[in-house]
C-alpha atoms as a PDB file:
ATOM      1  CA  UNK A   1     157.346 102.405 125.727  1.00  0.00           C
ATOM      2  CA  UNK A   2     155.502 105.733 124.780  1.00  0.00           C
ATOM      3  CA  UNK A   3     155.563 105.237 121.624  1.00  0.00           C
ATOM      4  CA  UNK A   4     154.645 101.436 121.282  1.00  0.00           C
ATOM      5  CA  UNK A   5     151.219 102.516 122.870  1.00  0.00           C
ATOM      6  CA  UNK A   6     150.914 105.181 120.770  1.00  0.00           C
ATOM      7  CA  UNK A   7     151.436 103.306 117.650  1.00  0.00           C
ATOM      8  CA  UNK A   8     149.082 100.106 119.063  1.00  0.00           C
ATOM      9  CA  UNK A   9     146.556 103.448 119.886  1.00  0.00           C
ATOM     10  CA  UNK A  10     146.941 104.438 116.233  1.00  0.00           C
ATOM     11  CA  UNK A  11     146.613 101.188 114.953  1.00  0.00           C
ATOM     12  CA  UNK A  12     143.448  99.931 116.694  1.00  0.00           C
ATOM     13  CA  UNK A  13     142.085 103.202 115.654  1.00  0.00           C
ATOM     14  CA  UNK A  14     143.064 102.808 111.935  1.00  0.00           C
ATOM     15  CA  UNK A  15     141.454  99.881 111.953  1.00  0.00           C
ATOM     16  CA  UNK A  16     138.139 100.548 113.681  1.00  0.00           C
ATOM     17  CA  UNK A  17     138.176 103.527 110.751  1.00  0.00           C
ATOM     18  CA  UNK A  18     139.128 101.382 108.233  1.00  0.00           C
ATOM     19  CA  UNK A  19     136.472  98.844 108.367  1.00  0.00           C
ATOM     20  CA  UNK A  20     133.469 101.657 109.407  1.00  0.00           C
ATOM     21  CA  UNK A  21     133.981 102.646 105.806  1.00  0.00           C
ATOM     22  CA  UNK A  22     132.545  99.337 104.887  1.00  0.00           C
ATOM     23  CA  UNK A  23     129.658  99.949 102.105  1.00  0.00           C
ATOM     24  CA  UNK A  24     128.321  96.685 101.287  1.00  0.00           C
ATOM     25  CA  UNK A  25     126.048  96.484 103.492  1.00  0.00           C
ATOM     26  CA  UNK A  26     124.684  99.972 102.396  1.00  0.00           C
ATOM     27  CA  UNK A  27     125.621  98.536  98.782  1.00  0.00           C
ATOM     28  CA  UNK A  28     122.746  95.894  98.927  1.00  0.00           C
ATOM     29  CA  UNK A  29     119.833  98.558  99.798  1.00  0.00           C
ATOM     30  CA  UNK A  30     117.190  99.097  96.874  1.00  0.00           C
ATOM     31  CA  UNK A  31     114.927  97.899  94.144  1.00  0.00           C
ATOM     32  CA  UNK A  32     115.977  94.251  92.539  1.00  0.00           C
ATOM     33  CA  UNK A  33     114.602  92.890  89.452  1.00  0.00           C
ATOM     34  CA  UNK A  34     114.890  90.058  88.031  1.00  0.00           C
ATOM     35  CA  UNK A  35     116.227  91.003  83.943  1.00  0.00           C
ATOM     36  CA  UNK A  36     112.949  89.974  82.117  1.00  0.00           C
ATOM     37  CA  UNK A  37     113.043  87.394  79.288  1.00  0.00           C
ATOM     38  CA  UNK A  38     111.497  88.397  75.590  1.00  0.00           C
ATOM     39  CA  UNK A  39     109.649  85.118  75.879  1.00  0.00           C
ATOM     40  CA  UNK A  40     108.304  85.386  79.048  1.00  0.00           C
ATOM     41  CA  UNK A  41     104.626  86.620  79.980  1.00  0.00           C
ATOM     42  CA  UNK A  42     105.353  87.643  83.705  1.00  0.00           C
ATOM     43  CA  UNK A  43     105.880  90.716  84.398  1.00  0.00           C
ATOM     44  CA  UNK A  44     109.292  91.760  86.297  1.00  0.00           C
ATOM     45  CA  UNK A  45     109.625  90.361  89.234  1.00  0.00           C
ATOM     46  CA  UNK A  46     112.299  90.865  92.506  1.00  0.00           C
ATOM     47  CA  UNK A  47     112.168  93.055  95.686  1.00  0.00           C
ATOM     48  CA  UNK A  48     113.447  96.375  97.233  1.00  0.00           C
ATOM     49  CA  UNK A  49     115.411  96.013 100.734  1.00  0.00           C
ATOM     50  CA  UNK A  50     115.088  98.859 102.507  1.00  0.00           C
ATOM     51  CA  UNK A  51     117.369 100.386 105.331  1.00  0.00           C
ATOM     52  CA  UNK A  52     115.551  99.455 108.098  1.00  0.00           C
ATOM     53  CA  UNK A  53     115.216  96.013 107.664  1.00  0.00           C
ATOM     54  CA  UNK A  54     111.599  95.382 106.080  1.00  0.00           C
ATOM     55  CA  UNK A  55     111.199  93.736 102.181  1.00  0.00           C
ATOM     56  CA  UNK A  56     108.604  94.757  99.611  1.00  0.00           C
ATOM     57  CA  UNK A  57     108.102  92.113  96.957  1.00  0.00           C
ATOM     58  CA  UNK A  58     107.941  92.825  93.512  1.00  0.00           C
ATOM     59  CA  UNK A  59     105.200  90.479  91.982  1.00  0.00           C
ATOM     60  CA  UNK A  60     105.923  87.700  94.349  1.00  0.00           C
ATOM     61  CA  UNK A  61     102.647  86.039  93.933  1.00  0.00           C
ATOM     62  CA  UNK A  62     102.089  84.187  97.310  1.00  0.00           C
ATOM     63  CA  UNK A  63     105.129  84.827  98.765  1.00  0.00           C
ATOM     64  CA  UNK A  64     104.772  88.000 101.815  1.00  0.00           C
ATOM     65  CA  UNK A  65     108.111  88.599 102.323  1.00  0.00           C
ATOM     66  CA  UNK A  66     108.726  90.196 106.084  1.00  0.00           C
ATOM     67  CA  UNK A  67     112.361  90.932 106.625  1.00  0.00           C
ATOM     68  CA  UNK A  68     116.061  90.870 105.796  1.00  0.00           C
ATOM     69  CA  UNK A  69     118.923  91.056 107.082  1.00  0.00           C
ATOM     70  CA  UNK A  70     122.788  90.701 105.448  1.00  0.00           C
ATOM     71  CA  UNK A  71     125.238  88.615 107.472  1.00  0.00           C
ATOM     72  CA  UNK A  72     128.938  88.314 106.870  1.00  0.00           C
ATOM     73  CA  UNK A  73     128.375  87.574 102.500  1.00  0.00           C
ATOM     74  CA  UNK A  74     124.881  86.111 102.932  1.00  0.00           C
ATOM     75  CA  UNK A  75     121.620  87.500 102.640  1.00  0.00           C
ATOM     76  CA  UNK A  76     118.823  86.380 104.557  1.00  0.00           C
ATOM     77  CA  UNK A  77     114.666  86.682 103.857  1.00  0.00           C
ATOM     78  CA  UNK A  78     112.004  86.083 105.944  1.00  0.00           C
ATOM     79  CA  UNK A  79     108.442  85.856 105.025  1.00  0.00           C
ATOM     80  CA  UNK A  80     105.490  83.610 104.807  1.00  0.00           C
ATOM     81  CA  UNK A  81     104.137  81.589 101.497  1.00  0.00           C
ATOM     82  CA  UNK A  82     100.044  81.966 101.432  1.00  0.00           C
ATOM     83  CA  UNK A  83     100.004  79.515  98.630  1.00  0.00           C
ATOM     84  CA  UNK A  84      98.734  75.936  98.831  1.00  0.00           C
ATOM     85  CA  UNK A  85     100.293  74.506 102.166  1.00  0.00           C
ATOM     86  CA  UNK A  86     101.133  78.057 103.895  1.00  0.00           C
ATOM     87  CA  UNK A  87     103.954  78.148 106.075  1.00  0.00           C
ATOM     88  CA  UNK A  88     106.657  80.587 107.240  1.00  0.00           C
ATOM     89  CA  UNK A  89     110.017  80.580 105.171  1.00  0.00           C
ATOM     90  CA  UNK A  90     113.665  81.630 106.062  1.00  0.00           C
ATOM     91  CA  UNK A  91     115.975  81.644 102.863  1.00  0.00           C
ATOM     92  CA  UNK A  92     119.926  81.789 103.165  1.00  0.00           C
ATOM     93  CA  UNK A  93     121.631  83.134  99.700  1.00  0.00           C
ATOM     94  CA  UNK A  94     124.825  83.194  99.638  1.00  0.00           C
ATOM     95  CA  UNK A  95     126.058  86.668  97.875  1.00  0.00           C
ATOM     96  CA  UNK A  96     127.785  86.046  94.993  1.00  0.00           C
ATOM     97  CA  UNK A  97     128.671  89.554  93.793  1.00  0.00           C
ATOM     98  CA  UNK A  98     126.912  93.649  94.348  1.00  0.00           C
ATOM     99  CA  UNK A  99     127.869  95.779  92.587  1.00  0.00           C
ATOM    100  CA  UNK A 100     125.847  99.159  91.792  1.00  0.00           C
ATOM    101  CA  UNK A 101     124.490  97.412  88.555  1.00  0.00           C
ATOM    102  CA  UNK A 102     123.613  94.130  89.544  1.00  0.00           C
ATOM    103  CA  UNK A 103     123.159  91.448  92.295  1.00  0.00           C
ATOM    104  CA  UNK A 104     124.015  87.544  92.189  1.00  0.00           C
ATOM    105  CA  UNK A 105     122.314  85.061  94.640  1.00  0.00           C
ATOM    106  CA  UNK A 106     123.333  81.588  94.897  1.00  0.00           C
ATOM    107  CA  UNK A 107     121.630  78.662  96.832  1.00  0.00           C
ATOM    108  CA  UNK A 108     122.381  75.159  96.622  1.00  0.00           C
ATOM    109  CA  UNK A 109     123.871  75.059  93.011  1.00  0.00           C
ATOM    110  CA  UNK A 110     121.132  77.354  91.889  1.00  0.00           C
ATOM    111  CA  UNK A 111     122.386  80.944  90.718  1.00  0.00           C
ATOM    112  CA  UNK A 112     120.344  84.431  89.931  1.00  0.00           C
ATOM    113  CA  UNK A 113     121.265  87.483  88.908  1.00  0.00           C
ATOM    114  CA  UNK A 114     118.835  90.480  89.720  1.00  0.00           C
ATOM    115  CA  UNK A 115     119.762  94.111  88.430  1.00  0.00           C
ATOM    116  CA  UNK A 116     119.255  97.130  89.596  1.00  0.00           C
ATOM    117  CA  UNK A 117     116.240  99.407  89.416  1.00  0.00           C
END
């Protein structure tokens, strides 16, 4: 009986070590650009996500983004467009892929890939 417990004890606390290793979430954190096109006039565009939350938009023209947040593989931004009709926004991306080069966002068929700066 002893030593069921003790291997459930070990167990549960393999696990809770296992998964506190975890580093996408830290993974995500950091400058995003979109790769700029030879044709195109724009300068780069994209955003950094810092660790505590908050979103600073790279070029983002009337978009003020507010906040993020990463749930299970998705990646959520908040912000308001100050544009023609202003209103508040909440986008859902899935996450595609991060890796330490490069980030892919999908949403509703529509797919980019951001690298990183």
């Amino acid at each position: 009986m002893k030593k069921q417990l003790r291997m459930i004890a070990f167990c549960c606390f393999a696990g809770l070590l296992f998964t506190s290793c975890d580093n996408s979430g830290k993974k995500i954190i950091g400058t995003w650009v979109e790769p700029k096109v030879e044709s195109s006039f724009a300068d780069e565009q994209g955003f950094t996500l810092l660790e505590d939350g908050e979103i600073l938009g790279i070029n983002s023209g009337n978009y003020n983004y507010q906040n993020w947040e990463k749930s299970g593989g998705k990646l959520i931004i908040k912000g308001a467009y100050t544009g023609t009709n202003p209103h508040e926004f909440c986008d859902t991306m899935n996450i595609k892929e991060v890796t330490d080069e490069h980030l892919i966002l999908e949403q509703g068929g529509y797919e980019v890939t951001y690298i990183r700066k």
